[in-house]
Each structure stands twice: as structure tokens, then as C-alpha cells.
N, C-alpha and C. Protein backbone atom coordinates (compact mmCIF):
# COMPACT_ATOMS: atom_id res chain seq x y z
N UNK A 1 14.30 -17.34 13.48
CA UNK A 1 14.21 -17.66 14.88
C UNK A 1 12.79 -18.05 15.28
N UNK A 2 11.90 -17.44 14.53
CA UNK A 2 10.08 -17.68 15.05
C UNK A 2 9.95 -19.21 14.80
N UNK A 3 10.99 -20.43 13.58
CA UNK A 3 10.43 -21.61 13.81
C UNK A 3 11.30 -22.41 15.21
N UNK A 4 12.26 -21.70 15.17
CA UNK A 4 12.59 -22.41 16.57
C UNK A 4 11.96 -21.80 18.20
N UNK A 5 11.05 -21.56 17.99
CA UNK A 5 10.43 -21.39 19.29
C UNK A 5 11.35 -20.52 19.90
N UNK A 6 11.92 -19.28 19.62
CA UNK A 6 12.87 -18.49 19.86
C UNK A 6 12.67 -17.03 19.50
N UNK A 7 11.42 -16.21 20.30
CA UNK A 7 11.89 -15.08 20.23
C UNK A 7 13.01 -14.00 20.31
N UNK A 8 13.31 -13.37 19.73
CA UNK A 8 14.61 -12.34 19.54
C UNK A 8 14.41 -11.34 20.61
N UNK A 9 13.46 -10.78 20.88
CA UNK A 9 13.29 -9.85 21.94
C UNK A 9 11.74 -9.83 22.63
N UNK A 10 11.96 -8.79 23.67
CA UNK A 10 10.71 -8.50 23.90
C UNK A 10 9.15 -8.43 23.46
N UNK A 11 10.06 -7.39 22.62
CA UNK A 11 9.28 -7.14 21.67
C UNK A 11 8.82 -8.03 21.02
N UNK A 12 8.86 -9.12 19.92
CA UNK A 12 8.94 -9.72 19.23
C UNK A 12 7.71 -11.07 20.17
N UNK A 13 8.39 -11.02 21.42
CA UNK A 13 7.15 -12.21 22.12
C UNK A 13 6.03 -10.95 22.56
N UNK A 14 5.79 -10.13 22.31
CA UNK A 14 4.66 -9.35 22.69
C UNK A 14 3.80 -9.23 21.53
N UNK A 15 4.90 -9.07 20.51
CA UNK A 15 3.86 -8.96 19.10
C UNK A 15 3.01 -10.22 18.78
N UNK A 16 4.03 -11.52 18.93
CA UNK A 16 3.66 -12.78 18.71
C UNK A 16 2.26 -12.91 19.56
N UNK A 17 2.26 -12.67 20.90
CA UNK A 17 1.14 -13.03 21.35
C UNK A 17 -0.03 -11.99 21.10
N UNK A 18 0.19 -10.54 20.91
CA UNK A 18 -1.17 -9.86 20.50
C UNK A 18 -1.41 -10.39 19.14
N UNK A 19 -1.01 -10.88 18.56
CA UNK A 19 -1.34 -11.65 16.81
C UNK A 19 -1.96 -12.87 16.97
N UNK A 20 -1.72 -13.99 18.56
CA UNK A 20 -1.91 -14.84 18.74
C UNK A 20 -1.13 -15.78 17.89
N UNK A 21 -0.22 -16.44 17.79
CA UNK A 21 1.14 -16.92 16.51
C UNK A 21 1.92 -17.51 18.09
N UNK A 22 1.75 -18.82 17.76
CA UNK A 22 2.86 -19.84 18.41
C UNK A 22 3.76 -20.03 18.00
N UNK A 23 5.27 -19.28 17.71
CA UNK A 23 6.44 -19.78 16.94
C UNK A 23 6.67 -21.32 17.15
N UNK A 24 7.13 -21.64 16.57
CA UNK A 24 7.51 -23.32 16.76
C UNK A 24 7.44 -24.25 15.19
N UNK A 25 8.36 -25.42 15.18
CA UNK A 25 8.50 -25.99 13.73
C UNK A 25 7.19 -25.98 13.12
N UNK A 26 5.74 -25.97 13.63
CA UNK A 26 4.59 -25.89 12.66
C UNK A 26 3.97 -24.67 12.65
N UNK A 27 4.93 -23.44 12.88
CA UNK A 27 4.51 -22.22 12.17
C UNK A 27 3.65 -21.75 11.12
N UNK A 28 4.06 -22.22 10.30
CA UNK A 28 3.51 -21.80 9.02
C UNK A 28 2.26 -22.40 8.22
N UNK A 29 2.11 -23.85 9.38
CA UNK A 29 1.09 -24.65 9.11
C UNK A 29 -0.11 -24.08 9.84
N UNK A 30 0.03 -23.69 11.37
CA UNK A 30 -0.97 -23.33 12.24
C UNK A 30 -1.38 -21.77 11.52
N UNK A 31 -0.76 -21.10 11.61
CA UNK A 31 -0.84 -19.84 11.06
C UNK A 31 -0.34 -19.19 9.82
N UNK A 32 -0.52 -19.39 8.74
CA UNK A 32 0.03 -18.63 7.21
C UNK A 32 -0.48 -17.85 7.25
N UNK A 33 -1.61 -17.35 7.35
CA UNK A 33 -2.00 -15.73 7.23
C UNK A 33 -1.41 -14.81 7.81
N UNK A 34 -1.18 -15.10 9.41
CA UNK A 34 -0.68 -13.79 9.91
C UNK A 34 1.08 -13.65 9.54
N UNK A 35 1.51 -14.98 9.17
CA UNK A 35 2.71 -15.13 9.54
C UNK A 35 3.20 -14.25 7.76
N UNK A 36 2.48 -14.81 6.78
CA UNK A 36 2.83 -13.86 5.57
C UNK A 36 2.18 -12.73 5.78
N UNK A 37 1.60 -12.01 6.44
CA UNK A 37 1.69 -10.79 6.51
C UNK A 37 2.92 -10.09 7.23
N UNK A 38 2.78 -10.83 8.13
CA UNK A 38 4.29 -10.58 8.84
C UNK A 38 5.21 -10.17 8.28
N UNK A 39 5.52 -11.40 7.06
CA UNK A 39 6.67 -11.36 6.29
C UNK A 39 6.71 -10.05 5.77
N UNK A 40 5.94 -10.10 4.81
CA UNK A 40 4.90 -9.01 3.86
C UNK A 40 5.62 -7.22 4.23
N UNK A 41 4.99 -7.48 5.46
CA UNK A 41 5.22 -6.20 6.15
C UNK A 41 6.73 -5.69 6.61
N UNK A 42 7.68 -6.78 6.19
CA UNK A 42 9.18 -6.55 6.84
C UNK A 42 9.77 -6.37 5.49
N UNK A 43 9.69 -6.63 4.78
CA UNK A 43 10.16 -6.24 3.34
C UNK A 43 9.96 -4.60 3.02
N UNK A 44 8.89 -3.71 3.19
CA UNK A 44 9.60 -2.28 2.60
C UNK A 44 10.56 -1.92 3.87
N UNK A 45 10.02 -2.07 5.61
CA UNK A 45 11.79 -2.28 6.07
C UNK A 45 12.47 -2.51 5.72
N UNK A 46 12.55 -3.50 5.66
CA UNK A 46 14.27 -3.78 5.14
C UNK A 46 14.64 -2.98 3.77
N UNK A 47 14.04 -2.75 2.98
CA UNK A 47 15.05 -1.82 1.80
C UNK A 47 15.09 -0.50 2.77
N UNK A 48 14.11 0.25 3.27
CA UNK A 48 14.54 1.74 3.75
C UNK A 48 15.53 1.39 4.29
N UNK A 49 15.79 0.43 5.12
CA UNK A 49 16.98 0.42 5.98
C UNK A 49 18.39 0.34 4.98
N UNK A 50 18.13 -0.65 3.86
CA UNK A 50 19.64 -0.73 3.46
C UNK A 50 19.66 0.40 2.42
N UNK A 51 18.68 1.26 1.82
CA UNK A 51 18.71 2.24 1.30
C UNK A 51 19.50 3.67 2.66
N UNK A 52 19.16 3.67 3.44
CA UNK A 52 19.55 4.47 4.16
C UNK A 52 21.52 4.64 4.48
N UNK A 53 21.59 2.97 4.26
CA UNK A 53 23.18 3.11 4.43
C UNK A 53 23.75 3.15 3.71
């Protein structure tokens, strides 16, 4: 959803802007650093989570 200029929640446009990160189709061009950390950081989420169920 972050390349379509489409935050998911609140949350998500609050984080975007304290990171400073313009979602939109040149995401990954304007910003790769924060945006692979981003990533980075949602990966051991996601296993606790599907470990949990």
C-alpha cells in the first residue's frame, strides 16, 4: 500500500511522516534506507505472529 500513496492507518501516516518517507510509485528511489529498514524491522513480526497461531 506505501507505493500507492495509501496509508493503511493512522498509524502508519504518523510513522511515515516522523521517518519523513513520501509513500508514492518512487518510494524506494527517494528513500531506500529508511524504507529497508522498515522492511527489515517487519520480518521478526511477522514470524512471532504466525508462530503464535
Amino acid at each position: 500500500m506505501l507505493t500507492l500513496d495509501v496509508p493503511e492507518t493512522g498509524t502508519t501516516a504518523a510513522m511515515l511522516i516522523s521517518l519523513n518517507i513520501q509513500p508514492g510509485p518512487l518510494l524506494f528511489q527517494r528513500s531506500p534506507d529508511p524504507v529497508r529498514d522498515l522492511v527489515a524491522a517487519l520480518y521478526p513480526a511477522r514470524r512471532d505472529r504466525r508462530e503464535a497461531a
